[in-house]
N, C-alpha and C. Protein backbone atom coordinates (compact mmCIF):
# COMPACT_ATOMS: atom_id res chain seq x y z
N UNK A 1 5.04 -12.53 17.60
CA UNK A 1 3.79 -13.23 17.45
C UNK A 1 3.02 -13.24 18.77
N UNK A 2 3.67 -12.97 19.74
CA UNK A 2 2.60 -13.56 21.00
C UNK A 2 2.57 -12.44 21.30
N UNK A 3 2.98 -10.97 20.89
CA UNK A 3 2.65 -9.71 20.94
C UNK A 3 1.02 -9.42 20.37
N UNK A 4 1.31 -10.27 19.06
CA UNK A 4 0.05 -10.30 18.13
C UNK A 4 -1.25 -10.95 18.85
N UNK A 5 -0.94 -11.96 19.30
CA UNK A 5 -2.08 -12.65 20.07
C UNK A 5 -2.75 -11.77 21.59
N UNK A 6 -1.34 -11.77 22.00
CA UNK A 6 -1.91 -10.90 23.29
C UNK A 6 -2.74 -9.84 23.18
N UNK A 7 -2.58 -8.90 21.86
CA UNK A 7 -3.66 -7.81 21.75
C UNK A 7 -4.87 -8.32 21.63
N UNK A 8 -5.39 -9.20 20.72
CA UNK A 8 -6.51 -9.54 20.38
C UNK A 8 -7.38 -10.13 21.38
N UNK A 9 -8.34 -9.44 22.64
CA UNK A 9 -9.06 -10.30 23.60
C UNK A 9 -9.93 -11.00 23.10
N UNK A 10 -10.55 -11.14 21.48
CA UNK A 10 -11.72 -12.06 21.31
C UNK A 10 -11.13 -12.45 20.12
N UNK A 11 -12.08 -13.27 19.64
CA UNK A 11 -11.58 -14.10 18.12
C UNK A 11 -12.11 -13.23 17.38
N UNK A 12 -11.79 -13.20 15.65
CA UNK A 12 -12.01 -12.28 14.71
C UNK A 12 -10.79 -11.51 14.31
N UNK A 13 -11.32 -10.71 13.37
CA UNK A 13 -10.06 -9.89 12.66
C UNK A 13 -9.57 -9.30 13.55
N UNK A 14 -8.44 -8.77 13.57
CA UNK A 14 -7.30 -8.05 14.09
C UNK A 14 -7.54 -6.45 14.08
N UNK A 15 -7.50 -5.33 14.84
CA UNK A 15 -7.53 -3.99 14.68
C UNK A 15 -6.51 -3.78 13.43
N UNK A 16 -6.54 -2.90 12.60
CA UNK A 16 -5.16 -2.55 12.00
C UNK A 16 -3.99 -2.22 12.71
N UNK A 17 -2.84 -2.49 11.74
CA UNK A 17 -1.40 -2.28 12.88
C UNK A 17 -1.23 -0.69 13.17
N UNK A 18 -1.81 0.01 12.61
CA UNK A 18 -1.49 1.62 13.58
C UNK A 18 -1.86 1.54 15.04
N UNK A 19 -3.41 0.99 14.81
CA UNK A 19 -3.85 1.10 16.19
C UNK A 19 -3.21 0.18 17.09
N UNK A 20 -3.39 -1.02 16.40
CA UNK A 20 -2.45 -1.55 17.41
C UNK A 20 -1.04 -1.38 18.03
N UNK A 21 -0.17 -0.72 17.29
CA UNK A 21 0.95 -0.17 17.78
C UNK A 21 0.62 0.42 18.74
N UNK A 22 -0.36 1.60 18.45
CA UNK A 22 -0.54 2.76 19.61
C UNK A 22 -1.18 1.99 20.72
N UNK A 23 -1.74 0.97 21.00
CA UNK A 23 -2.54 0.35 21.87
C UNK A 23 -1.65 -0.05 22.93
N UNK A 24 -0.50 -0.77 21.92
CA UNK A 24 0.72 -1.24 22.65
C UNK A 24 1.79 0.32 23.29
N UNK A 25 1.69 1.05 22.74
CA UNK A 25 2.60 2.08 23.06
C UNK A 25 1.95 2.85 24.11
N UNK A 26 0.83 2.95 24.62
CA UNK A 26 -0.21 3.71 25.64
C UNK A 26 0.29 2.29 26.84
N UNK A 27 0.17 1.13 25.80
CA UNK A 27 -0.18 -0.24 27.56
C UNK A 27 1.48 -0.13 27.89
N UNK A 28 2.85 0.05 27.28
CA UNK A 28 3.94 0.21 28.01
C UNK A 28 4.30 0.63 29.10
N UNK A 29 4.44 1.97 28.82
CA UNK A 29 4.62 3.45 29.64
C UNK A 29 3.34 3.22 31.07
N UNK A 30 2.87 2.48 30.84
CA UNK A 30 1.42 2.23 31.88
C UNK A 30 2.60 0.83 33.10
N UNK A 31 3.36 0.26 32.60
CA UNK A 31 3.44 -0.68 33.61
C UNK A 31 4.12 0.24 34.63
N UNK A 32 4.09 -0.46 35.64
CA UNK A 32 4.39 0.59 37.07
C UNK A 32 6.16 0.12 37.21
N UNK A 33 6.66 1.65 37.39
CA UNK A 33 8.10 1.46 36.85
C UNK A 33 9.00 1.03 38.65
N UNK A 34 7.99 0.65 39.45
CA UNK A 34 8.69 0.43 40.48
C UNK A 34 9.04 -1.33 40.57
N UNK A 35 7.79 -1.26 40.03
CA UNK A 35 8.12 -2.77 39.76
C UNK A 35 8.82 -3.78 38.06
N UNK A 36 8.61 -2.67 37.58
CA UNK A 36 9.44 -2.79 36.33
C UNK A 36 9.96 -1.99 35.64
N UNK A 37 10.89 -1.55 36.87
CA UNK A 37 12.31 -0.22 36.40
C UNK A 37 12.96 -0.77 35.10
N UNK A 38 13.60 -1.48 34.70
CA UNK A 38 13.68 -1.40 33.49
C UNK A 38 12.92 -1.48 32.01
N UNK A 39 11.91 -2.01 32.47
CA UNK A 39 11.32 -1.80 31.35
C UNK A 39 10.37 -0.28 30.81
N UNK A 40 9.80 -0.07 31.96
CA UNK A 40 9.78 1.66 32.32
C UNK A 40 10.94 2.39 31.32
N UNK A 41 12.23 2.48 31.88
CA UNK A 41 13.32 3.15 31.39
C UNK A 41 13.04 2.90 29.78
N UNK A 42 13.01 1.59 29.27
CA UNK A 42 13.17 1.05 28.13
C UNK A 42 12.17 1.82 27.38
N UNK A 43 10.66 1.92 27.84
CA UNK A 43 9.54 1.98 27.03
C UNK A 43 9.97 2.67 26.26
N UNK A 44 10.48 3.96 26.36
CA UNK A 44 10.13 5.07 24.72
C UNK A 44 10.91 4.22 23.80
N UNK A 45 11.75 3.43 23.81
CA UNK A 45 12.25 3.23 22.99
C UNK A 45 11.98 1.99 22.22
N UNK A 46 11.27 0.98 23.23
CA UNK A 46 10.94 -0.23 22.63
C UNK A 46 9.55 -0.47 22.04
N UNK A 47 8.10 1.14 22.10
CA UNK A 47 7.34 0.84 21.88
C UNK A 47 7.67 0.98 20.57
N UNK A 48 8.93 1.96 19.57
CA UNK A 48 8.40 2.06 18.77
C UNK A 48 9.00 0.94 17.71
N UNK A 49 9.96 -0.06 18.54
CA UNK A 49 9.75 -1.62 18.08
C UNK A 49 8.94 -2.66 17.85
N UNK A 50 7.76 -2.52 17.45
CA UNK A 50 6.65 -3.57 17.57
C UNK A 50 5.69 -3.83 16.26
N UNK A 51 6.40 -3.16 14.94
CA UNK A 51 5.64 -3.30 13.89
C UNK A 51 5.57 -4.62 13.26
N UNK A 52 4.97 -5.08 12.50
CA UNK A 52 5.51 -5.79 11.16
C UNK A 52 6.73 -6.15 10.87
N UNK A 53 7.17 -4.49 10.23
CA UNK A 53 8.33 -4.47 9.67
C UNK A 53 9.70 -4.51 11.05
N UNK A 54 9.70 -4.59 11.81
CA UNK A 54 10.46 -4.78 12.88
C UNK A 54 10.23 -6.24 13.08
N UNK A 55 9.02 -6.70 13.49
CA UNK A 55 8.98 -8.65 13.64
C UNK A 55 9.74 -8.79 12.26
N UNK A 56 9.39 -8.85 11.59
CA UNK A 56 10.18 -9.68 9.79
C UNK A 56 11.57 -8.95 9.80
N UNK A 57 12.15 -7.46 10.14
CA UNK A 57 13.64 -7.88 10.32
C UNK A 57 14.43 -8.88 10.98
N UNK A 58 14.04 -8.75 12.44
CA UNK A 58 14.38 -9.83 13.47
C UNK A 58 14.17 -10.98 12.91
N UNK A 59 13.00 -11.60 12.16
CA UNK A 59 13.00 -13.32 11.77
C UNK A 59 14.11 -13.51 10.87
N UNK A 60 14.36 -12.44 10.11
CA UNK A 60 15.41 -12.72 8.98
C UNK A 60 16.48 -12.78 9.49
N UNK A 61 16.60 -11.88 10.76
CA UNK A 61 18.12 -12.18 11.51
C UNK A 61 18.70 -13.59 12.30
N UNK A 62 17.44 -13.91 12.67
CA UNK A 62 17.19 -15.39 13.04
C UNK A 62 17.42 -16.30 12.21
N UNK A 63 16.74 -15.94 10.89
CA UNK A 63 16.70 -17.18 9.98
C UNK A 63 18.50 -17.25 9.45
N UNK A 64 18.67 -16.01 9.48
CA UNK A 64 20.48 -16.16 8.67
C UNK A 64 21.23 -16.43 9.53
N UNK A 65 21.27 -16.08 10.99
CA UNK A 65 21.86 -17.22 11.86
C UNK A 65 21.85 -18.12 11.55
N UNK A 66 20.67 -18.90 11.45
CA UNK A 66 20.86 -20.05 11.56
C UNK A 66 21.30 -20.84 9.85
N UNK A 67 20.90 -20.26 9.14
CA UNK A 67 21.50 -20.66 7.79
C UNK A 67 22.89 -20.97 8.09
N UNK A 68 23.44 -19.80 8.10
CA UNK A 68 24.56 -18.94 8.67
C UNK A 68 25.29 -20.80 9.53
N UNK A 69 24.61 -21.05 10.54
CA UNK A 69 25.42 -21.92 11.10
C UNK A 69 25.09 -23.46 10.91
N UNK A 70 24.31 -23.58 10.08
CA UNK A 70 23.76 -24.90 9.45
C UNK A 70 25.22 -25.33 8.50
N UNK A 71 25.57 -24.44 8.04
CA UNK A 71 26.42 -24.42 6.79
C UNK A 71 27.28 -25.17 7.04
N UNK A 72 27.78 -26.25 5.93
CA UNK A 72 29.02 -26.95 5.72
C UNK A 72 30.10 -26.10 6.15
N UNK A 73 30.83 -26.65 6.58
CA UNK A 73 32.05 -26.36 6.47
C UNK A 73 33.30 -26.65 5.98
């Protein structure tokens, strides 16, 4: 979510999520890898973590944790 916000510099609708992926996948590879060697290293792999369908796996993994440990025992 604060992926989501951070793209958007003004109020109003949202770009569609292609572009915005790619927006995010151009601003990665851009941070300066001296000062953020790992995330540098990381980029190819984490831009192409940032969809939709990647946020809503992760919540569900979250949410069944915690189901998961709410539970009677």
């Amino acid at each position: 979510m604060a992926l989501e916000v951070a793209d958007v510099p003004r109020p109003g609708p949202r770009p569609v999520e292609p572009e915005r992926i790619a927006v995010r996948g151009r601003a990665k590879p851009a941070a300066p890898a001296g000062d953020f060697p790992r995330n540098a290293a990381a980029a190819p792999t984490t831009t192409g973590c940032i969809s939709t369908e990647q946020y809503l796996r992760g919540l569900r993994r979250v949410l069944d944790g915690i189901s998961t440990r709410g539970a009677p025992t």
